[in-house]
N, C-alpha and C. Protein backbone atom coordinates (compact mmCIF):
# COMPACT_ATOMS: atom_id res chain seq x y z
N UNK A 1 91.04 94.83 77.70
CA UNK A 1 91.77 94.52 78.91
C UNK A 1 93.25 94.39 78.56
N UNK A 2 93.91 94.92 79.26
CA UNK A 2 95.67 95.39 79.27
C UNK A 2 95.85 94.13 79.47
N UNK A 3 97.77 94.23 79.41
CA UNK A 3 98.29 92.87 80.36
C UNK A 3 98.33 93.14 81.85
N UNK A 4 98.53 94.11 82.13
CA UNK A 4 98.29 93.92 83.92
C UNK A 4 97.21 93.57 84.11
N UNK A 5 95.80 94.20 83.63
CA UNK A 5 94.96 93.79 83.98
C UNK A 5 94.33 92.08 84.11
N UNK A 6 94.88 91.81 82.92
CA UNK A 6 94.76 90.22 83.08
C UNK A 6 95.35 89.57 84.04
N UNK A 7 96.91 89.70 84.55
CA UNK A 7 97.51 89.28 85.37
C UNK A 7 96.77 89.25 86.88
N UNK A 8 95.64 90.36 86.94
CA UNK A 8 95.25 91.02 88.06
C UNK A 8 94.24 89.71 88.11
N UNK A 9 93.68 89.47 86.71
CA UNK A 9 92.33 88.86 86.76
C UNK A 9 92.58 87.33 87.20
N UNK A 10 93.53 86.86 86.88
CA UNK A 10 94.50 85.40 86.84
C UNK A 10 94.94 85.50 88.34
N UNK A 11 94.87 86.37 89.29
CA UNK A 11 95.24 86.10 90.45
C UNK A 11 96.99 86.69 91.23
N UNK A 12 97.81 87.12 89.53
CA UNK A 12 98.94 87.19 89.59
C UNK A 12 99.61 88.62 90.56
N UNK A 13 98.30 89.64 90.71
CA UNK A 13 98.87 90.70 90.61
C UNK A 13 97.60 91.04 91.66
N UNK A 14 97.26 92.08 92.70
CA UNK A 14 96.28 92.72 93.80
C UNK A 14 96.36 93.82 93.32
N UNK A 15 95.49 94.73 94.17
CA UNK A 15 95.39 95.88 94.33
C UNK A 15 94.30 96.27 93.76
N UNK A 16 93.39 97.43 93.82
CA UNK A 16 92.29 98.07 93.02
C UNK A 16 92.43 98.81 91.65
N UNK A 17 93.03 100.15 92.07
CA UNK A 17 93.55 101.02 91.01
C UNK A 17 95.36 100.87 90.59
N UNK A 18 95.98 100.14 91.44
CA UNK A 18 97.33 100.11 90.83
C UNK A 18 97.77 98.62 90.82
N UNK A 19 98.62 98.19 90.39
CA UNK A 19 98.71 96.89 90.21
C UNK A 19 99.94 96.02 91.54
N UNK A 20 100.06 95.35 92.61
CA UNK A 20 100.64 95.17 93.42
C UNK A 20 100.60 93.57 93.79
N UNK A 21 102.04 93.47 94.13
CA UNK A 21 102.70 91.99 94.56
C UNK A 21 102.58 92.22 95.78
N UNK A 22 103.21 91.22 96.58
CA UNK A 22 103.39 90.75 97.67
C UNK A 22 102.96 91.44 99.10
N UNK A 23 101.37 91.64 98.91
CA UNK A 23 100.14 92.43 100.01
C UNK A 23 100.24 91.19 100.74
N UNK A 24 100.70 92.01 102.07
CA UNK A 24 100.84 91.16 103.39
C UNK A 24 99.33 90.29 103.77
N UNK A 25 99.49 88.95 104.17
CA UNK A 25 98.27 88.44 103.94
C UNK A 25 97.84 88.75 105.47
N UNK A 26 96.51 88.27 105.68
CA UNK A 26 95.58 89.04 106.53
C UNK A 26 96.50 88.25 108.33
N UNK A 27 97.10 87.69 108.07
CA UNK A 27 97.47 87.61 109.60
C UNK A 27 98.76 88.81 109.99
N UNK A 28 99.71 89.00 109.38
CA UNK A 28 100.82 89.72 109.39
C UNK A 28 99.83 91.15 109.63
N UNK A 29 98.53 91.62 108.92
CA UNK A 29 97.99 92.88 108.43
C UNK A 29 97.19 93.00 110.56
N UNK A 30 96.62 92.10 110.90
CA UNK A 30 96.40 91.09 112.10
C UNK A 30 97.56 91.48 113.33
N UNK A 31 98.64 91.32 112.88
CA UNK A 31 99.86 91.44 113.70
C UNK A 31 99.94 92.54 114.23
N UNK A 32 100.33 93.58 112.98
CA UNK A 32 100.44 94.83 112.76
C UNK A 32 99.80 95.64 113.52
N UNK A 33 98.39 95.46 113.17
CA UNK A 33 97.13 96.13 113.99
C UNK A 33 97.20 96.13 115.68
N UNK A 34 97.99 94.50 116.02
CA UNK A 34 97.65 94.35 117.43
C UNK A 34 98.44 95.10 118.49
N UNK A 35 99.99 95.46 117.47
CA UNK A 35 101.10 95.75 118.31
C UNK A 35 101.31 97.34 117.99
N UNK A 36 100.39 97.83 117.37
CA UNK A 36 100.90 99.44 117.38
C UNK A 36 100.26 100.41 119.33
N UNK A 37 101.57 100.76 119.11
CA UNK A 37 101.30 101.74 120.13
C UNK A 37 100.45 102.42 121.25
N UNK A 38 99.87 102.17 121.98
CA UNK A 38 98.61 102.99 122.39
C UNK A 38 99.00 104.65 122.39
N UNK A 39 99.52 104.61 122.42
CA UNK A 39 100.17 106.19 121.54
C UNK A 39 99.57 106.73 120.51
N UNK A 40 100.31 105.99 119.43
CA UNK A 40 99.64 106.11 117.98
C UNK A 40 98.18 105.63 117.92
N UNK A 41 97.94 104.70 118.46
CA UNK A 41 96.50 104.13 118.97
C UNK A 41 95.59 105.38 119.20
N UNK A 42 96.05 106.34 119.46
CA UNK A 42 95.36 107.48 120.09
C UNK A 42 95.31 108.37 118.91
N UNK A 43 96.32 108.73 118.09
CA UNK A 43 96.29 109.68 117.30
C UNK A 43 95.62 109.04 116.44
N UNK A 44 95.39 107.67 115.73
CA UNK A 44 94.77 107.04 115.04
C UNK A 44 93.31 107.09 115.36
N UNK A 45 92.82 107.08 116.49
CA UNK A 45 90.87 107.42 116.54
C UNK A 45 90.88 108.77 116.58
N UNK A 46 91.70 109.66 117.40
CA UNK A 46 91.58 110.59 116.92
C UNK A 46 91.50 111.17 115.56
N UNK A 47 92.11 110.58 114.79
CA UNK A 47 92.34 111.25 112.95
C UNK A 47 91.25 110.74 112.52
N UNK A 48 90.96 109.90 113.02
CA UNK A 48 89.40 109.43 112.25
C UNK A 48 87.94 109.50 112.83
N UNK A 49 88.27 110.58 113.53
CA UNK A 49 86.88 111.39 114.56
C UNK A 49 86.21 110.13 115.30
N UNK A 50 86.84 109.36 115.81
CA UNK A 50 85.74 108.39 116.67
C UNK A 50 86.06 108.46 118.13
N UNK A 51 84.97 108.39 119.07
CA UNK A 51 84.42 108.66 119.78
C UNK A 51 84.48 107.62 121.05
N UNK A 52 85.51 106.54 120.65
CA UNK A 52 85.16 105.16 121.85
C UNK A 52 86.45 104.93 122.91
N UNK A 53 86.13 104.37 123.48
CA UNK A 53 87.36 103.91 124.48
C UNK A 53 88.30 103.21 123.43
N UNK A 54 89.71 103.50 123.46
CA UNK A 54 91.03 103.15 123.13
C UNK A 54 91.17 102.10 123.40
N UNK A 55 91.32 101.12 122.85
CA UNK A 55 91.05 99.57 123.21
C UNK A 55 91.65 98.59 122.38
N UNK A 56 92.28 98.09 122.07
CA UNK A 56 92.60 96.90 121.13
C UNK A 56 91.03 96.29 120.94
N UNK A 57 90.29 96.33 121.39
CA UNK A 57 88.77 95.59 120.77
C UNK A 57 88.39 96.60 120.14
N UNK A 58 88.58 97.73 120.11
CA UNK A 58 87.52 98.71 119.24
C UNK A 58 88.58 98.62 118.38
N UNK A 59 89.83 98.93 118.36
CA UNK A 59 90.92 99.02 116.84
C UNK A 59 89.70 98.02 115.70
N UNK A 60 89.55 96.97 116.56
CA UNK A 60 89.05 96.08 114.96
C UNK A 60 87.18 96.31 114.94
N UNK A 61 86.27 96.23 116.13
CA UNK A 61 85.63 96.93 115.79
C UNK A 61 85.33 98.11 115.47
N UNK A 62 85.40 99.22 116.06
CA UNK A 62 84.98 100.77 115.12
C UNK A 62 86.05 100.78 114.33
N UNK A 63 87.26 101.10 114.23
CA UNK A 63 89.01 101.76 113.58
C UNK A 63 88.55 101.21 112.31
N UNK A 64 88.84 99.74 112.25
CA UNK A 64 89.44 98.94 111.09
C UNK A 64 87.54 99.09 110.38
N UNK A 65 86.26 98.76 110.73
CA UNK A 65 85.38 99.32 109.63
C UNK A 65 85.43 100.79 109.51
N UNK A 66 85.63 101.85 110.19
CA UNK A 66 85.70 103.17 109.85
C UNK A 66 86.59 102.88 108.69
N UNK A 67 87.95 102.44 108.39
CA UNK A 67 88.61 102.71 107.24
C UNK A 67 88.32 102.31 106.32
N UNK A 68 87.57 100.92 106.39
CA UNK A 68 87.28 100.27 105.58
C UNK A 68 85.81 101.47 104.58
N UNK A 69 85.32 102.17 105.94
CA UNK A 69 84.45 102.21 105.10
C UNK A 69 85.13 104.31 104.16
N UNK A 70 85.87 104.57 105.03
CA UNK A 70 86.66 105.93 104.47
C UNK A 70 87.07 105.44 103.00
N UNK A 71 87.95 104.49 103.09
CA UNK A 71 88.54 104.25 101.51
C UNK A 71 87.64 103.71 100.61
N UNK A 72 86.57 103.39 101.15
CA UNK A 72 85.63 102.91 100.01
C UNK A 72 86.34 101.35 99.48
N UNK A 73 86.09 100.42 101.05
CA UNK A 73 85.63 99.46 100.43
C UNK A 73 84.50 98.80 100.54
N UNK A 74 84.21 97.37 100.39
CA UNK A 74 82.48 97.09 100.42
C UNK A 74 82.32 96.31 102.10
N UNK A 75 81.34 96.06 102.44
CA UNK A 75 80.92 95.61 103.55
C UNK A 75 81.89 94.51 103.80
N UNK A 76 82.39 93.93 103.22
CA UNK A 76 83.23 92.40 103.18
C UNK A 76 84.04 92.38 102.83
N UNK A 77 85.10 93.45 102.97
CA UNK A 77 86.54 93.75 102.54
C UNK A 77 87.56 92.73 103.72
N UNK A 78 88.73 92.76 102.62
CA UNK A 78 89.44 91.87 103.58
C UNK A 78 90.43 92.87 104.20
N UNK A 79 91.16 92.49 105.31
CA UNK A 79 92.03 93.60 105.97
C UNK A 79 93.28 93.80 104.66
N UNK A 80 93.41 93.03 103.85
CA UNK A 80 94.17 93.27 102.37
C UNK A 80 93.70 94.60 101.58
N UNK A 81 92.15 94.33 101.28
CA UNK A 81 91.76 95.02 100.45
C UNK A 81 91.97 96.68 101.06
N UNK A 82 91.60 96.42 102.59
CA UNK A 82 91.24 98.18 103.31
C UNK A 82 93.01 98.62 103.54
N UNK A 83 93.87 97.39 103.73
CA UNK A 83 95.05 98.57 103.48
C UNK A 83 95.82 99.08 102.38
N UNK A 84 95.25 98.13 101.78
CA UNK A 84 95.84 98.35 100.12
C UNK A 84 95.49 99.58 99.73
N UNK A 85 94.16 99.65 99.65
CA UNK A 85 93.32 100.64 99.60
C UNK A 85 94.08 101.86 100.13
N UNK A 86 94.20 101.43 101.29
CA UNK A 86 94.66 103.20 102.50
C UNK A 86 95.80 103.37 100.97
N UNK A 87 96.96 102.43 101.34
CA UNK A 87 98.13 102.64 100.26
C UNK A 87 98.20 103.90 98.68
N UNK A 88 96.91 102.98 98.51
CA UNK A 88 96.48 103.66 96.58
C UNK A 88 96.08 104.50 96.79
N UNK A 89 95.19 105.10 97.96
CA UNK A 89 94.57 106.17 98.13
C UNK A 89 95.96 107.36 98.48
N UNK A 90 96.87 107.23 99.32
CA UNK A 90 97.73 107.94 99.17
C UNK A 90 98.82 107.91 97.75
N UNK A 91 98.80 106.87 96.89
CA UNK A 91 99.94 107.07 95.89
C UNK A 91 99.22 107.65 95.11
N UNK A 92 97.87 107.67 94.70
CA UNK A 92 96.79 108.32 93.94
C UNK A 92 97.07 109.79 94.12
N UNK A 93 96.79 110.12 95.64
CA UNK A 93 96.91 111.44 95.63
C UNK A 93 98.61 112.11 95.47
N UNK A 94 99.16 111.43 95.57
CA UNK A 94 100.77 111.94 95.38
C UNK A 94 101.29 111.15 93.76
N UNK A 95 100.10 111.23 92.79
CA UNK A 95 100.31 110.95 91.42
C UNK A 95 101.26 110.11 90.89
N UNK A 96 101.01 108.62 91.87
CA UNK A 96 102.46 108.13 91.37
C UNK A 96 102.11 107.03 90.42
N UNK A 97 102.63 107.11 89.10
CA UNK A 97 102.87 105.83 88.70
C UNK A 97 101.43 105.12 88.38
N UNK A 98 100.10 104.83 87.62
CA UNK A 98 99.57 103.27 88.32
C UNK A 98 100.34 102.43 87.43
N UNK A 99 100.21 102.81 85.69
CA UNK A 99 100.65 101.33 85.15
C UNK A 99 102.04 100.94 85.40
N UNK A 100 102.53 100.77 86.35
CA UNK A 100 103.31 99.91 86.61
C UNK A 100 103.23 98.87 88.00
N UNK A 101 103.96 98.06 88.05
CA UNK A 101 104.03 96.83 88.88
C UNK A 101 104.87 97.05 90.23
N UNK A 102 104.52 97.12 91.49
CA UNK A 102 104.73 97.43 92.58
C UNK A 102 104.99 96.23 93.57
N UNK A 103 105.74 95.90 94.19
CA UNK A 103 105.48 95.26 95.59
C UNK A 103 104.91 96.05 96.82
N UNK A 104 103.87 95.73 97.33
CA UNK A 104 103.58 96.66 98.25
C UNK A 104 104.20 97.14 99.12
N UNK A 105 105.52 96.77 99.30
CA UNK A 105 106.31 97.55 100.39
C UNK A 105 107.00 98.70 99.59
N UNK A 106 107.22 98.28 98.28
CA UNK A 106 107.71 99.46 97.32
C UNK A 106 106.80 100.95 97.18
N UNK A 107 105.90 100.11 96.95
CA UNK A 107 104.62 101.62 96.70
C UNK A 107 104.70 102.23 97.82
N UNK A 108 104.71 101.50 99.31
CA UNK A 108 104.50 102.37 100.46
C UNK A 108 106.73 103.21 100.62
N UNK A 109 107.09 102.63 100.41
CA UNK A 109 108.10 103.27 99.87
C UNK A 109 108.45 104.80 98.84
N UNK A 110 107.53 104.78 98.13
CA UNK A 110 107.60 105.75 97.14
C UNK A 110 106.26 106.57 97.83
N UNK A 111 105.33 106.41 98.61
CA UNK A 111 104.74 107.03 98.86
C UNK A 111 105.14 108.31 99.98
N UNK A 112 106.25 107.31 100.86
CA UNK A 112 106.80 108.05 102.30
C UNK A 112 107.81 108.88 101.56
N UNK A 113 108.49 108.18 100.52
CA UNK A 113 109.50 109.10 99.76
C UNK A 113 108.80 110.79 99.30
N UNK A 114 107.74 110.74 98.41
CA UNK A 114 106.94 112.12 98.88
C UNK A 114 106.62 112.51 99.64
N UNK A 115 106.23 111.95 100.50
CA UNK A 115 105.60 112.30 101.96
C UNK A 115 106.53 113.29 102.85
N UNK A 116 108.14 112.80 102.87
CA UNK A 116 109.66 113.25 103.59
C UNK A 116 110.36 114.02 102.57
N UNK A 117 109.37 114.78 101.18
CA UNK A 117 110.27 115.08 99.82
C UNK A 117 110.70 116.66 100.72
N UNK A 118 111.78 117.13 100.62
CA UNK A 118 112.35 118.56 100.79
C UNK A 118 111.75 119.62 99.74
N UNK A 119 111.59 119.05 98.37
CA UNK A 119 111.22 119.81 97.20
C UNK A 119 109.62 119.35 97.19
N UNK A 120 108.58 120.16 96.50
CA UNK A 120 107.70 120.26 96.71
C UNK A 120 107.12 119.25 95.33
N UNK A 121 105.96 118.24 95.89
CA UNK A 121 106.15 117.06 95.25
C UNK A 121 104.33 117.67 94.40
N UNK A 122 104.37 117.19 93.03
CA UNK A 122 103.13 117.47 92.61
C UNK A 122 101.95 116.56 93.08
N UNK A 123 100.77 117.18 93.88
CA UNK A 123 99.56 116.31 94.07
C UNK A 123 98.34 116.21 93.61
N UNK A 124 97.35 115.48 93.90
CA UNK A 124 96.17 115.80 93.42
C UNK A 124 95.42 116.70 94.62
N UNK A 125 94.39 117.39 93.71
CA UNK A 125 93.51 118.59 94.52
C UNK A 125 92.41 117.07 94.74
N UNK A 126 92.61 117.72 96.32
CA UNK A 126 91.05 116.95 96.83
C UNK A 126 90.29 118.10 97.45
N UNK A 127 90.43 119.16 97.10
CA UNK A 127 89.32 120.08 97.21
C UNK A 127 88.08 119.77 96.87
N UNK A 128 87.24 118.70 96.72
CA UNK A 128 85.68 118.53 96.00
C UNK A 128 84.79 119.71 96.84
N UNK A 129 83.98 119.86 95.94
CA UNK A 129 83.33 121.21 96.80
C UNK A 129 82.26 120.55 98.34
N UNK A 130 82.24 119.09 97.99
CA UNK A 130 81.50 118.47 99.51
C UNK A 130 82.94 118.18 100.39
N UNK A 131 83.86 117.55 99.78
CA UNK A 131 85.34 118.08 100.87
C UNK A 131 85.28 119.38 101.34
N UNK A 132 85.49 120.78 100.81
CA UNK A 132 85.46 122.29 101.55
C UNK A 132 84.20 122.46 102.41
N UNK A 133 82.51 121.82 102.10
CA UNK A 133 81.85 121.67 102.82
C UNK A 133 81.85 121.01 104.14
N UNK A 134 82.36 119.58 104.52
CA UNK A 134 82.44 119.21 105.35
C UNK A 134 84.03 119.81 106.07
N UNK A 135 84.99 120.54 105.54
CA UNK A 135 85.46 121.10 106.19
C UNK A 135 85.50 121.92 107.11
N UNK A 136 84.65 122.93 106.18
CA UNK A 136 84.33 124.27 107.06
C UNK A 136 82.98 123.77 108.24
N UNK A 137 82.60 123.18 108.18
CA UNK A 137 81.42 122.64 108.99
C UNK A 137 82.05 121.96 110.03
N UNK A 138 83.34 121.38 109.76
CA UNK A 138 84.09 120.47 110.99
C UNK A 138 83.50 119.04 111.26
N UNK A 139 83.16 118.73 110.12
CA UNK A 139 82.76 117.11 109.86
C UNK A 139 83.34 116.28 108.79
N UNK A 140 82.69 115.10 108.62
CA UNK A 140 83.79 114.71 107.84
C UNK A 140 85.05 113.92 108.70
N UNK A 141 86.19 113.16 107.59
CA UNK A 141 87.45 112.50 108.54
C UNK A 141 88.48 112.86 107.58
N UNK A 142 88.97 113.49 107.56
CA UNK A 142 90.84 114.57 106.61
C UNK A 142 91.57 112.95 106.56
N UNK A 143 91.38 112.59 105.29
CA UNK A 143 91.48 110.55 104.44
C UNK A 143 92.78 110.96 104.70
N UNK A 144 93.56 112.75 103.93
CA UNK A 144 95.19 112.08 103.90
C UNK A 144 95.14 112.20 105.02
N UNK A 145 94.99 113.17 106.59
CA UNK A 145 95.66 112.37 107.82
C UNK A 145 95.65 111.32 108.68
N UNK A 146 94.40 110.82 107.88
CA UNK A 146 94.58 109.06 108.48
C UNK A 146 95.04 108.18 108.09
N UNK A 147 95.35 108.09 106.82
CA UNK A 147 96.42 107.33 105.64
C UNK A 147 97.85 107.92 105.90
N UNK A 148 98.27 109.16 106.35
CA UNK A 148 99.78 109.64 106.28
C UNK A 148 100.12 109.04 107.72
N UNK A 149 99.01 108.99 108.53
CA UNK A 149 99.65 108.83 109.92
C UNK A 149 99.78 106.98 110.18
N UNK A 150 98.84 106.58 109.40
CA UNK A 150 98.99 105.01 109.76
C UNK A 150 100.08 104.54 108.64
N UNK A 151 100.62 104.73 107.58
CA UNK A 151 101.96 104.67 106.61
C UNK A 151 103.17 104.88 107.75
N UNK A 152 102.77 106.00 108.19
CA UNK A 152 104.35 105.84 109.47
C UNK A 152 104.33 105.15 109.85
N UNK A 153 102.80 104.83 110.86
CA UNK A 153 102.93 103.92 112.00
C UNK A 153 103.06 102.24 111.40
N UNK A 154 102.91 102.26 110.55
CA UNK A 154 103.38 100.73 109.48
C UNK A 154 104.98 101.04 109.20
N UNK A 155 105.37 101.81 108.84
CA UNK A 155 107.10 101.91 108.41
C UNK A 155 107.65 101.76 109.56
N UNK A 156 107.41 102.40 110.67
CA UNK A 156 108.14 102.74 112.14
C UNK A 156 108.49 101.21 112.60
N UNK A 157 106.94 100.39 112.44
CA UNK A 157 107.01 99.05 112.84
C UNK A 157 107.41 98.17 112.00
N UNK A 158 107.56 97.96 110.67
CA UNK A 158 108.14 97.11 109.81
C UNK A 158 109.27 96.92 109.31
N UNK A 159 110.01 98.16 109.73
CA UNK A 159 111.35 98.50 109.04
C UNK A 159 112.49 98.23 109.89
């Protein structure tokens, strides 16, 4: 076990795969959720193929477990863990960095920074051959456009 990792274990440091400070605690994450857009509200069930009335009650029932359960967390994730998660899952795929030490507004920072890059930024292939399967079949939920679109809709509102 590294030193981040210990720090992680001691309480000092969050995150799954990268190491992160100051993850908005679950009321601010609470806030966030309540006041986005019915706009974006829309493009958001839409990106994640669900099927219900647009509602501030479904955001936290269907939305918020659909992501929870897209990023792979466990039945009892905290709204910390599932956005953190969304977060790593995009800096993962835009190869940034893990061993180093992040504030989470930084990482989502460096993430939008690729995201808005003019020059063409190196990523990871999420081609898995059950990704091209549920593609071509039209099933499945496309993780980066539900992670790229809710990163805006978090910057738009926090910044």
């Amino acid at each position: 076990m590294g030193y981040l990792d210990t720090l992680k274990v001691f309480g000092r440091l969050g995150g799954h795969h990268y190491y992160l400070t100051k993850i908005p605690d679950t009321d601010m994450i609470i806030d966030f959720l309540k006041t986005i857009p019915l706009e974006e509200l829309t493009k958001l069930f839409s990106a994640a193929r669900l099927s219900v009335p647009i509602t501030r009650r479904m955001l936290f029932e269907a939305l918020v477990p659909t992501l929870a359960d897209l990023f792979d967390c466990d039945k009892y994730a905290t709204y910390q863990s599932v956005f953190s998660n969304i977060v790593e899952f995009m800096a993962d795929y835009y190869l940034i960095e893990r061993l180093e030490i992040y504030t989470f507004r930084d990482l989502i920072q460096k993430v939008l920074a690729c995201m808005n890059a003019k020059e063409i930024v190196e990523t990871k292939d999420l081609s898995s051959p059950l990704n091209i399967i549920k593609e071509r079949l039209g099933i499945g939920v496309p993780l980066f456009d539900v992670a790229k679109l809710l990163l805006e809709i978090y910057e738009n509102q926090t910044s």
